[in-house]
Protein backbone atom coordinates (compact mmCIF):
# COMPACT_ATOMS: atom_id res chain seq x y z
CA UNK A 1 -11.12 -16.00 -18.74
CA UNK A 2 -7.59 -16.03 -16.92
CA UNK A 3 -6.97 -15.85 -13.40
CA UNK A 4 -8.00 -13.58 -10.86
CA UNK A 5 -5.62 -10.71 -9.81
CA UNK A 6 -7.25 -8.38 -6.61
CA UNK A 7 -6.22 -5.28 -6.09
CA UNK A 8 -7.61 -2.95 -3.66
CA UNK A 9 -7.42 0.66 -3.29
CA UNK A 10 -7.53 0.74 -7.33
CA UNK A 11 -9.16 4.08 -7.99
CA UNK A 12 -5.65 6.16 -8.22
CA UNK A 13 -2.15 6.82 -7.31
CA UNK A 14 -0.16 3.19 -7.49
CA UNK A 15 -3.76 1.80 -7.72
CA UNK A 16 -4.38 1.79 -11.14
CA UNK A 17 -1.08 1.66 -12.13
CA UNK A 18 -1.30 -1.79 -10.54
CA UNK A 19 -4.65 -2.60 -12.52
CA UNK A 20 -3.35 -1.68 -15.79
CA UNK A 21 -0.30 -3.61 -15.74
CA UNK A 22 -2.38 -6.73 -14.51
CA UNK A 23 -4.69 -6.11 -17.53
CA UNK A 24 -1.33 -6.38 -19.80
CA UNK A 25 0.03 -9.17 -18.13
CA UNK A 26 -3.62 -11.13 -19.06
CA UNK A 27 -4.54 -11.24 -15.86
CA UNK A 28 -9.11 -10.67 -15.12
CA UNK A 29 -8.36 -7.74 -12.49
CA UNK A 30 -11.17 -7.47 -9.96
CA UNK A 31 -10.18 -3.74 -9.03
CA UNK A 32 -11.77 -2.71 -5.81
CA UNK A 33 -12.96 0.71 -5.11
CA UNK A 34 -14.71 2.14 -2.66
CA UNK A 35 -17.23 4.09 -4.87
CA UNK A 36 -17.77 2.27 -8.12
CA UNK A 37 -18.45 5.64 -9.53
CA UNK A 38 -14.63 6.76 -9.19
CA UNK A 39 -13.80 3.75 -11.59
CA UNK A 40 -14.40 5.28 -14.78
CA UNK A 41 -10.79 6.38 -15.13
CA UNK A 42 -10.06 2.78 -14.78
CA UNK A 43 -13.06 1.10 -17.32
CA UNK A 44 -11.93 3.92 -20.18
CA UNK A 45 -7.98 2.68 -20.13
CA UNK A 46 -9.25 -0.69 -20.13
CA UNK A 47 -10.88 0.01 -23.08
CA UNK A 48 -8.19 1.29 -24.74
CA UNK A 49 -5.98 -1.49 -23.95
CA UNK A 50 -9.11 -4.00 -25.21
CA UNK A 51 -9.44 -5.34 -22.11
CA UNK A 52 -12.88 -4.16 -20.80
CA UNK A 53 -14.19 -7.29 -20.56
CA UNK A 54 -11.17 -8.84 -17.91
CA UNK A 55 -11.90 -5.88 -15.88
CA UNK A 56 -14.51 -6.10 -12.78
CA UNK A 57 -14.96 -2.99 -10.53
CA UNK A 58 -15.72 -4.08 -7.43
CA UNK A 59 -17.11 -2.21 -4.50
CA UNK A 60 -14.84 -2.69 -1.71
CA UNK A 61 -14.13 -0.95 1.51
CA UNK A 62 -11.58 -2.53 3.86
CA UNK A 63 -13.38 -1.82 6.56
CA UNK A 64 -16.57 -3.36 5.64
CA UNK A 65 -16.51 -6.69 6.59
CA UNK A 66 -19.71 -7.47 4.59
CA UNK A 67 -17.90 -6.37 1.40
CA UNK A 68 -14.57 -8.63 1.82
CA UNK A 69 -17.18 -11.31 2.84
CA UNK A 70 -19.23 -10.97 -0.62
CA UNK A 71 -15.93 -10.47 -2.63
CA UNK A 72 -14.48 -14.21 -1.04
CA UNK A 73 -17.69 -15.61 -1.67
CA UNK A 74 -17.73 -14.80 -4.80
CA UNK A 75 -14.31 -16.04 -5.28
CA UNK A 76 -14.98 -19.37 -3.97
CA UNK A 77 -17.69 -20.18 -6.05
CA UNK A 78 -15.48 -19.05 -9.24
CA UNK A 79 -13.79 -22.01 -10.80
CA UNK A 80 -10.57 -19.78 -11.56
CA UNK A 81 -7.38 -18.90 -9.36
CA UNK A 82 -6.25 -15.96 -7.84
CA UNK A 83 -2.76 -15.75 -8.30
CA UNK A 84 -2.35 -12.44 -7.37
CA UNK A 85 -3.51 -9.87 -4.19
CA UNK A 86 -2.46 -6.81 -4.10
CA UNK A 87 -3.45 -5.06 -0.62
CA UNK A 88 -2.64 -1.19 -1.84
CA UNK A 89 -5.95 0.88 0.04
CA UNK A 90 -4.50 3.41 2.82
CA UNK A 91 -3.82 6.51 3.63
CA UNK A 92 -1.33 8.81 5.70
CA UNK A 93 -2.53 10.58 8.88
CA UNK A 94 -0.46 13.38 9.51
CA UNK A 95 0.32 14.98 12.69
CA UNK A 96 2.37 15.11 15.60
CA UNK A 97 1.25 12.14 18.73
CA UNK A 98 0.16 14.52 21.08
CA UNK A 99 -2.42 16.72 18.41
CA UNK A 100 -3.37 13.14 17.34
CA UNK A 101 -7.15 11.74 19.29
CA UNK A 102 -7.71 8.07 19.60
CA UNK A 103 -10.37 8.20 16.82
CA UNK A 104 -7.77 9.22 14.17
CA UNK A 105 -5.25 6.50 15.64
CA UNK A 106 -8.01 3.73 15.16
CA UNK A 107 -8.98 4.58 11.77
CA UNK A 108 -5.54 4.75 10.57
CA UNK A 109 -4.91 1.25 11.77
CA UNK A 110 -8.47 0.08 10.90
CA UNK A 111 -7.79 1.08 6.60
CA UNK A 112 -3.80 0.39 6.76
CA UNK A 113 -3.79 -2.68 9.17
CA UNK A 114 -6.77 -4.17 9.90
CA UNK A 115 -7.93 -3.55 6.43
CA UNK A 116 -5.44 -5.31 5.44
CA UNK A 117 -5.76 -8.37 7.48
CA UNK A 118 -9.03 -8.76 6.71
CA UNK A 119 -8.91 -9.21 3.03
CA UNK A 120 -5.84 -11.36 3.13
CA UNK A 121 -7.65 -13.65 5.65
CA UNK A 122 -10.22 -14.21 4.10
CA UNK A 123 -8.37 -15.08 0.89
CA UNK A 124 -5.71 -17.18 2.37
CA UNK A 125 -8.00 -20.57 2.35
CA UNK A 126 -8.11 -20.14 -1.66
CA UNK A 127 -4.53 -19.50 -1.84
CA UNK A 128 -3.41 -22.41 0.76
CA UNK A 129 -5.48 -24.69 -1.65
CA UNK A 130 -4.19 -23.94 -5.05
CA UNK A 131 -1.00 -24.04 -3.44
CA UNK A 132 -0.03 -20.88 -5.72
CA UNK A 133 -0.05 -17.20 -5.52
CA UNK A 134 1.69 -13.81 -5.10
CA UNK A 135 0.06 -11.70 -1.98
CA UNK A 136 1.70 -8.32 -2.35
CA UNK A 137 1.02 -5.70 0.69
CA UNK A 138 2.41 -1.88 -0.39
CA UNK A 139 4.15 -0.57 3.26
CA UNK A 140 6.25 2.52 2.98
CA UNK A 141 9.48 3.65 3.31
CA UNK A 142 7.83 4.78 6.88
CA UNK A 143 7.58 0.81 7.55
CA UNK A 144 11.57 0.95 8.20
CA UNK A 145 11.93 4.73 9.93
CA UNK A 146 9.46 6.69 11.77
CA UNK A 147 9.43 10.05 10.99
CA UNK A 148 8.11 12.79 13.31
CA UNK A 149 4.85 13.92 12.50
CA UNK A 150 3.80 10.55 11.17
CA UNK A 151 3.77 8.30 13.97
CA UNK A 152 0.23 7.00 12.93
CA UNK A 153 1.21 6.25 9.55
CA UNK A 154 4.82 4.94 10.50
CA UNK A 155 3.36 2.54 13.42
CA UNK A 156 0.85 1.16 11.10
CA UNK A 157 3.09 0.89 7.98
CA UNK A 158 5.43 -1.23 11.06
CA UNK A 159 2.55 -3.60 11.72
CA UNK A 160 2.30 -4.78 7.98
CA UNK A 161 5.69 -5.08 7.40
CA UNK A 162 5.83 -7.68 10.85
CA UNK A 163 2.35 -9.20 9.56
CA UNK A 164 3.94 -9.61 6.24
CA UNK A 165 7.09 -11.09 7.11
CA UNK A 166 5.23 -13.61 10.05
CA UNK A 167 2.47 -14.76 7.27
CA UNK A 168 5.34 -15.26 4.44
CA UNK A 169 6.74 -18.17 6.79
CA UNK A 170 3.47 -19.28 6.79
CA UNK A 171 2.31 -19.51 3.45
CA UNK A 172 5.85 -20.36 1.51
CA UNK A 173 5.36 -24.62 2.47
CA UNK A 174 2.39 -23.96 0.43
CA UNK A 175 3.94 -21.67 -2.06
CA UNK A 176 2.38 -19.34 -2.04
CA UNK A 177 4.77 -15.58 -1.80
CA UNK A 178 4.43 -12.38 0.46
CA UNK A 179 6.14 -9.53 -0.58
CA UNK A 180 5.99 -5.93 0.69
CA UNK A 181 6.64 -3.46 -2.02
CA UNK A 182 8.00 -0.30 0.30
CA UNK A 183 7.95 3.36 -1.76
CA UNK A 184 9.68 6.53 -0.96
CA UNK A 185 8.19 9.89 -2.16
CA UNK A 186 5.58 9.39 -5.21
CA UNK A 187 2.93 11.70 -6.78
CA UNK A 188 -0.04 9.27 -5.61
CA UNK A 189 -2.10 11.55 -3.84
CA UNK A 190 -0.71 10.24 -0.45
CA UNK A 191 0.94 13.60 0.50
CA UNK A 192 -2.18 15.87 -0.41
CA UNK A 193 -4.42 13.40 1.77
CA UNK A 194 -1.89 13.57 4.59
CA UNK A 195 -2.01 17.65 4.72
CA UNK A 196 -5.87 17.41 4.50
CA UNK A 197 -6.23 14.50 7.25
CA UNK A 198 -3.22 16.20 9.50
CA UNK A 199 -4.26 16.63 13.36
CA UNK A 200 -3.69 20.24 14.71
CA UNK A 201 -1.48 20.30 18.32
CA UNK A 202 -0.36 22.50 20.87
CA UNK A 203 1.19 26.49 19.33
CA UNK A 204 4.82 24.47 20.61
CA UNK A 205 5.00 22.14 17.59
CA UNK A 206 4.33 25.02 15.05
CA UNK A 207 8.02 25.15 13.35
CA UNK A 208 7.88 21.31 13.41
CA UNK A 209 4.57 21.67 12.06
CA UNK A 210 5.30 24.22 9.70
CA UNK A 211 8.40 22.63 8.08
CA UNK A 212 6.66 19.07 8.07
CA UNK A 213 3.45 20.64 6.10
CA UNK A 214 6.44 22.08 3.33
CA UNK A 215 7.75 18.89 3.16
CA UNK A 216 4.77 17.33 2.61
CA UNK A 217 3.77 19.79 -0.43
CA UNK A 218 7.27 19.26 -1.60
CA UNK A 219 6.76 15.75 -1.67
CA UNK A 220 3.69 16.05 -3.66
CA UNK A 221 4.80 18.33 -6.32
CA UNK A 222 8.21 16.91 -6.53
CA UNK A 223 8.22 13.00 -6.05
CA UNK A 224 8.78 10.38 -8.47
CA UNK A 225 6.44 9.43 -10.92
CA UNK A 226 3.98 6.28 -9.53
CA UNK A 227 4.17 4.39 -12.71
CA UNK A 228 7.91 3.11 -11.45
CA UNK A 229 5.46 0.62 -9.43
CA UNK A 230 4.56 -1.50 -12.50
CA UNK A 231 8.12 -2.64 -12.88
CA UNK A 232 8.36 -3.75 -9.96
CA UNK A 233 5.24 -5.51 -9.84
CA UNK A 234 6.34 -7.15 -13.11
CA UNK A 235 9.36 -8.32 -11.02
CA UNK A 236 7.29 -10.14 -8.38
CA UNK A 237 5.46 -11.66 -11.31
CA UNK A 238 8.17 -13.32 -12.82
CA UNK A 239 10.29 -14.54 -10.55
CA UNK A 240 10.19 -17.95 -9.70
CA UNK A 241 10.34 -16.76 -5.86
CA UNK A 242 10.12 -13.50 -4.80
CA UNK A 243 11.55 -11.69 -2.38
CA UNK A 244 10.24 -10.26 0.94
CA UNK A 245 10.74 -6.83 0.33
CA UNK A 246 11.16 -4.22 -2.48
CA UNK A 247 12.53 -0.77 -2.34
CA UNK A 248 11.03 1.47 -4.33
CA UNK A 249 12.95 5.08 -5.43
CA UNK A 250 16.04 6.56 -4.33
CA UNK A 251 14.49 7.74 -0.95
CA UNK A 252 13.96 3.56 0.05
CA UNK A 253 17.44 2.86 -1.39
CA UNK A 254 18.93 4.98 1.02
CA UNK A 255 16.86 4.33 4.21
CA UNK A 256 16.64 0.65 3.13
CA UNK A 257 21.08 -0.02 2.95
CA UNK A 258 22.41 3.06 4.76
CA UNK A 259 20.00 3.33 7.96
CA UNK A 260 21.85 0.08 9.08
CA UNK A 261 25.24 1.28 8.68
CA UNK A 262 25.03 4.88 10.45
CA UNK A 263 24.98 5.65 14.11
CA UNK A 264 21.87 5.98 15.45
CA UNK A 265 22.84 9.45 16.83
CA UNK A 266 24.21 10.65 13.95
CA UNK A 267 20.49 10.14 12.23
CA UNK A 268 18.86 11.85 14.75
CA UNK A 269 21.14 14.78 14.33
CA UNK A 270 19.99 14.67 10.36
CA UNK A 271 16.07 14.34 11.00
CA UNK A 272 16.05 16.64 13.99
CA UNK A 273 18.07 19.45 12.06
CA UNK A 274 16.12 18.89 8.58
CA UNK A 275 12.68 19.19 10.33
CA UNK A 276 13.67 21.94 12.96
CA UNK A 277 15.57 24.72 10.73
């Protein structure tokens, strides 16, 4: 048996991409799901890859504390490491901050924040002892600009990214690395979920509404394709140290250097007239 790699949110989209590449790396993947039945995707390519027996589909909701509490038990009682989380569950919440109630605000941040402090927390005591590890937190191109119509998804993707830096001063005097990984436009499902989980608003915002909802389905028809993520998790792997953060796609590249460097005013100007025409 090798070491322990978690990942949550496994089921699809970067996901599994995550799980597979684990599996190839040699890694015993405990791949958490919310519904062990939706795994089967994930137990038939470990099968192909001969690896069924270093997988372990584990039934994991973020916002269960009784599950994260089984999974560290279960973790401290092991006599392997884990060397590698990856905190991937969440989910966009469309919609404009006056269509969006205080219910839909809290579960965003309870899966895409909370969620992830949770897990991490719990785990931290096993990392801070074996002095080792990779903890790798998937934010979002929305983690560096927020975009209108997401300010749910934008405001939470902000939290991890200050969480993530604050706990990576933390952990490095024990070695252990925190890295956000921060994707533009994939086909992972995200965009589909956010037209489904969108809030409706006031007959004013219909244009913005409108033209964010074609966006959206452009997004998920058009965007990259998800399996760019294993690279880059095979970056964090290797290196010796890792860095904080990791554009993903041409749509990070260009937030991620050129945000910095243009006025403020003249990026308004683009967002307002791409969203408004």
């Amino acid at each position: 048996m090798g070491s322990y790699a978690v990942v949550t949110g496994s089921s699809g989209g970067f996901g599994s991409v995550f799980v597979r590449t684990l599996l190839e790396k040699g890694y015993d993947v405990i791949a958490g799901v919310r519904d062990t039945a939706k795994g089967e995707t994930l137990v038939q390519e470990a099968e192909k890859l001969g690896k069924q027996d270093h997988l372990h589909l584990w039934q994991l909701d973020v916002t269960n504390p009784d599950d994260i509490k089984r999974l560290a038990s279960f973790l401290e009682k092991t006599s392997q490491s884990v060397e590698v989380l990856i905190n991937n569950a969440g989910y966009c919440q469309g919609g404009v901050v006056e269509g969006l109630s205080e219910e839909q605000w809290q579960e965003q941040f309870d899966v895409n924040v909370f969620g992830v402090i949770r897990l991490t927390k719990a785990l931290l005591p096993l990392f801070r002892k074996q002095r080792a590890g990779r903890i790798i937190n998937i934010s979002s191109i929305s983690g560096r600009i927020g975009l209108p119509g997401m300010a749910a998804y934008a405001a939470g993707k902000f939290a991890l990214e200050g969480f993530s830096e604050s706990l990576r001063y933390e952990m490095l005097p024990f070695q252990v690395y925190v890295s956000l990984v921060e994707p533009g436009s994939y086909r992972t499902g995200i965009w589909e979920k956010a037209l489904q989980e969108r809030a409706h608003a006031d007959e004013a915002y219909d244009t913005l509404t409108a033209n964010l909802e074609n966006e959206a389905s452009q997004a998920a028809s058009g965007s990259s394709d998800p399996e760019a993520a294993a690279s880059i998790l095979k970056n964090i792997l290797k290196a010796k140290k890792p860095a904080l953060r990791y554009p993903m796609g041409t749509s990070a590249f260009l937030y991620h250097f050129v945000k910095p460097l243009i006025p403020s005013r003249l990026l308004e100007w683009i967002i307002i007239r791409r969203v408004q025409r």
